[in-house]
C-alpha atoms as a PDB file:
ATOM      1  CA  UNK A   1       5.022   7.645 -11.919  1.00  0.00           C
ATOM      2  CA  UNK A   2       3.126   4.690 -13.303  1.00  0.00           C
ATOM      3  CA  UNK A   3      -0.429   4.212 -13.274  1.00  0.00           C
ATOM      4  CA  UNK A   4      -1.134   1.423 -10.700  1.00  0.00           C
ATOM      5  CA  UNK A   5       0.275   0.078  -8.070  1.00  0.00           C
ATOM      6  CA  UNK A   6      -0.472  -3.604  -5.691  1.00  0.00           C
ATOM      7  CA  UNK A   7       0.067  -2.556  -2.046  1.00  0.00           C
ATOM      8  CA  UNK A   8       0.324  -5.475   0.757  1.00  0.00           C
ATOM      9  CA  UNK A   9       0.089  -4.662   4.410  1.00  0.00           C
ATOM     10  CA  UNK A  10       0.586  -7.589   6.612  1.00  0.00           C
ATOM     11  CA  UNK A  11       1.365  -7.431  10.620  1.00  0.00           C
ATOM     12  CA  UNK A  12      -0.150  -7.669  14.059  1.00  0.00           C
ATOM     13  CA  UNK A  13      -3.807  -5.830  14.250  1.00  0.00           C
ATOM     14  CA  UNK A  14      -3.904  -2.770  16.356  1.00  0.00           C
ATOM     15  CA  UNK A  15      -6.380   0.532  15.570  1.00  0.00           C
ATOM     16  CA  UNK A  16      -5.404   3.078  12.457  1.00  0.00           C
ATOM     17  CA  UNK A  17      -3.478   0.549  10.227  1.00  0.00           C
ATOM     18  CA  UNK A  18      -5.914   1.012   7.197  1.00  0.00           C
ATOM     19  CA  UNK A  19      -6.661   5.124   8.100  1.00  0.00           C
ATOM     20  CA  UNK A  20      -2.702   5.526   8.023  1.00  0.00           C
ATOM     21  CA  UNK A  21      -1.848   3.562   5.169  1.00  0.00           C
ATOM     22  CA  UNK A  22      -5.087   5.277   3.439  1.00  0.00           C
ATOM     23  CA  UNK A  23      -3.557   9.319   4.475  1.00  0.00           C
ATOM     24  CA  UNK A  24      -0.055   8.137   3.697  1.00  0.00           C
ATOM     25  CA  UNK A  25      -1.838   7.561  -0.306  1.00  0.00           C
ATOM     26  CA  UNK A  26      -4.091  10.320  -0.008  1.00  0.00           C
ATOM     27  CA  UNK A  27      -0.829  12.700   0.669  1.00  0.00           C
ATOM     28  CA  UNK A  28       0.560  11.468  -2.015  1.00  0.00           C
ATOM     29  CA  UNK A  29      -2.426  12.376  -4.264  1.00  0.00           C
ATOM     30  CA  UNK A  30      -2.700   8.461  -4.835  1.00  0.00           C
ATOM     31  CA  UNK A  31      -6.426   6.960  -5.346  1.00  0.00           C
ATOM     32  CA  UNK A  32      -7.347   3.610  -4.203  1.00  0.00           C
ATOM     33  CA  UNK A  33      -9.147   1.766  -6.797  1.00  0.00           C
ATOM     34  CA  UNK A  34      -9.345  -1.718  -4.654  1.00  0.00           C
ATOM     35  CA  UNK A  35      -8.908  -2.896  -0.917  1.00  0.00           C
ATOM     36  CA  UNK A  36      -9.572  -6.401   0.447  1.00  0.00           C
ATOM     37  CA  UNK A  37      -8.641  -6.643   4.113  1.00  0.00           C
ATOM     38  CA  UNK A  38      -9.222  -9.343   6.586  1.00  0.00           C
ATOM     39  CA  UNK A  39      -7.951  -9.674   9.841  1.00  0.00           C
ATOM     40  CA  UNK A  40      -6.897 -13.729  11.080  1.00  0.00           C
ATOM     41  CA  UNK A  41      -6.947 -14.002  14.793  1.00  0.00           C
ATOM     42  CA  UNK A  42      -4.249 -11.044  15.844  1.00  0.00           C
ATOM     43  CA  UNK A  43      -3.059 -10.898  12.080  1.00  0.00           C
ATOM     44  CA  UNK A  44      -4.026  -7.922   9.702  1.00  0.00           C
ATOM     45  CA  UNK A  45      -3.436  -8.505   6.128  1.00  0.00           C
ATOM     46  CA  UNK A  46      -4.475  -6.103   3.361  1.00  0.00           C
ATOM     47  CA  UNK A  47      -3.971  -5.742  -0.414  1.00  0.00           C
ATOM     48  CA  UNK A  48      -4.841  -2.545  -2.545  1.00  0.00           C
ATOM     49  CA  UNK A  49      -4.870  -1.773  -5.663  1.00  0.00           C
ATOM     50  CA  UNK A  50      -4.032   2.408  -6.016  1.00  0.00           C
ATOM     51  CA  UNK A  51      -3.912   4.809  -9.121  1.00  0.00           C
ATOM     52  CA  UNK A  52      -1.210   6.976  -9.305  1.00  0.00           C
ATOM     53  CA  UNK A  53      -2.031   8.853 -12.188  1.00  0.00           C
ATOM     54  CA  UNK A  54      -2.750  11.664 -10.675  1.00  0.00           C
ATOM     55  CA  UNK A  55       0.252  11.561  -7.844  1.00  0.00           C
ATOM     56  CA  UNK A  56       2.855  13.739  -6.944  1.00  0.00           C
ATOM     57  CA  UNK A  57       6.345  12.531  -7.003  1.00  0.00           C
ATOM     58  CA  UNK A  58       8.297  10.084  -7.874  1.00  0.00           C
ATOM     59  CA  UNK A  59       7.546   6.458  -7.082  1.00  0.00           C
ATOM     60  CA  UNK A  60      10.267   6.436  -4.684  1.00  0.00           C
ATOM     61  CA  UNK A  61       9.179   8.885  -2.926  1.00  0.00           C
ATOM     62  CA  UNK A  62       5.879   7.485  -2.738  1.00  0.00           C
ATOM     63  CA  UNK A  63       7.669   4.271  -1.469  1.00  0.00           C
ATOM     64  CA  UNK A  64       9.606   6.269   1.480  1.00  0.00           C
ATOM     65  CA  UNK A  65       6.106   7.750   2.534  1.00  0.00           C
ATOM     66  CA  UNK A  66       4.830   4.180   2.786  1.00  0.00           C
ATOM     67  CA  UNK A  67       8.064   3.676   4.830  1.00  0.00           C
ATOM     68  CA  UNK A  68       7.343   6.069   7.430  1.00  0.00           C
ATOM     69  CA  UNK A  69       4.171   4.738   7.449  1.00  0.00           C
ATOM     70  CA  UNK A  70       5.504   1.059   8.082  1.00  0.00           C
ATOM     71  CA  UNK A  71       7.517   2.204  10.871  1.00  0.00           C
ATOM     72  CA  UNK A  72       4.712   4.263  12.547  1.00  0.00           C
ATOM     73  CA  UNK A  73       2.311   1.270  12.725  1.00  0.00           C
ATOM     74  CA  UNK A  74       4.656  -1.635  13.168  1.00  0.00           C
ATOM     75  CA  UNK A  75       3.497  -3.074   9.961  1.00  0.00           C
ATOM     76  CA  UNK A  76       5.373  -4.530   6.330  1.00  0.00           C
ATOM     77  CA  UNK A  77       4.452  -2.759   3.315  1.00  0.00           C
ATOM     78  CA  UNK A  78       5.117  -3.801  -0.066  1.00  0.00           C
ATOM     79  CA  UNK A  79       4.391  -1.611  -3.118  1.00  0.00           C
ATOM     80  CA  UNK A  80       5.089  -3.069  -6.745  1.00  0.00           C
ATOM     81  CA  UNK A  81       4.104  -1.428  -9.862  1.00  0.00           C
ATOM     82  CA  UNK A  82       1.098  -3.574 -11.193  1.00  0.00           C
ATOM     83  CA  UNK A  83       3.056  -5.028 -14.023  1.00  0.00           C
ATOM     84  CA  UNK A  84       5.778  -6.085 -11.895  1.00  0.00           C
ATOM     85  CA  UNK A  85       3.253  -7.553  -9.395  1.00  0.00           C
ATOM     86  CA  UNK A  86       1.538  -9.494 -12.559  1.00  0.00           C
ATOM     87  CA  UNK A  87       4.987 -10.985 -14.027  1.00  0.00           C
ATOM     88  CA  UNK A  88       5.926 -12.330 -10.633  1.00  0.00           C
ATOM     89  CA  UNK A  89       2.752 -14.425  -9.786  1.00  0.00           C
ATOM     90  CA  UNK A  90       2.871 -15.584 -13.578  1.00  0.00           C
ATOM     91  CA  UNK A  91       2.322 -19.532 -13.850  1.00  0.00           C
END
């Protein structure tokens, strides 16, 4: 897998989002090197940035954990390799 990944959580607050999203990286042996989180009115958003260096797996794999994850909660989750997150917010 690569090195770092940009993970976006966005949906309606509710208790556990960040603790499941957090195991769900932990399992994968993923570290997370950054987290901003803010919650607007009933809306949770979060971004993280999370080292896979040390992870098991492939990054798909990874990605289908955060799937389950996304399903479990009720929540979208988007995770883009950090260079792929850089070129597509390029000016």
């Amino acid at each position: 897998m690569g090195d770092r990944v940009v993970i976006t959580v966005t949906g309606k607050d509710k208790v556990g989002i960040v603790a499941g999203v957090a195991a769900a990286i932990a399992e994968c042996g993923g570290n997370i090197v950054d987290i901003s989180q803010t919650i607007l009115e009933e809306f949770f958003a979060m971004i993280m940035i999370v080292s896979l260096s040390e992870a098991k797996g492939t990054f798909k794999e990874f990605e289908e954990k955060l799937s389950d994850v996304e399903v479990d909660l009720g929540v979208k989750i988007i995770a883009q390799h950090e260079e792929v997150f850089e070129y597509m917010h390029r000016i």
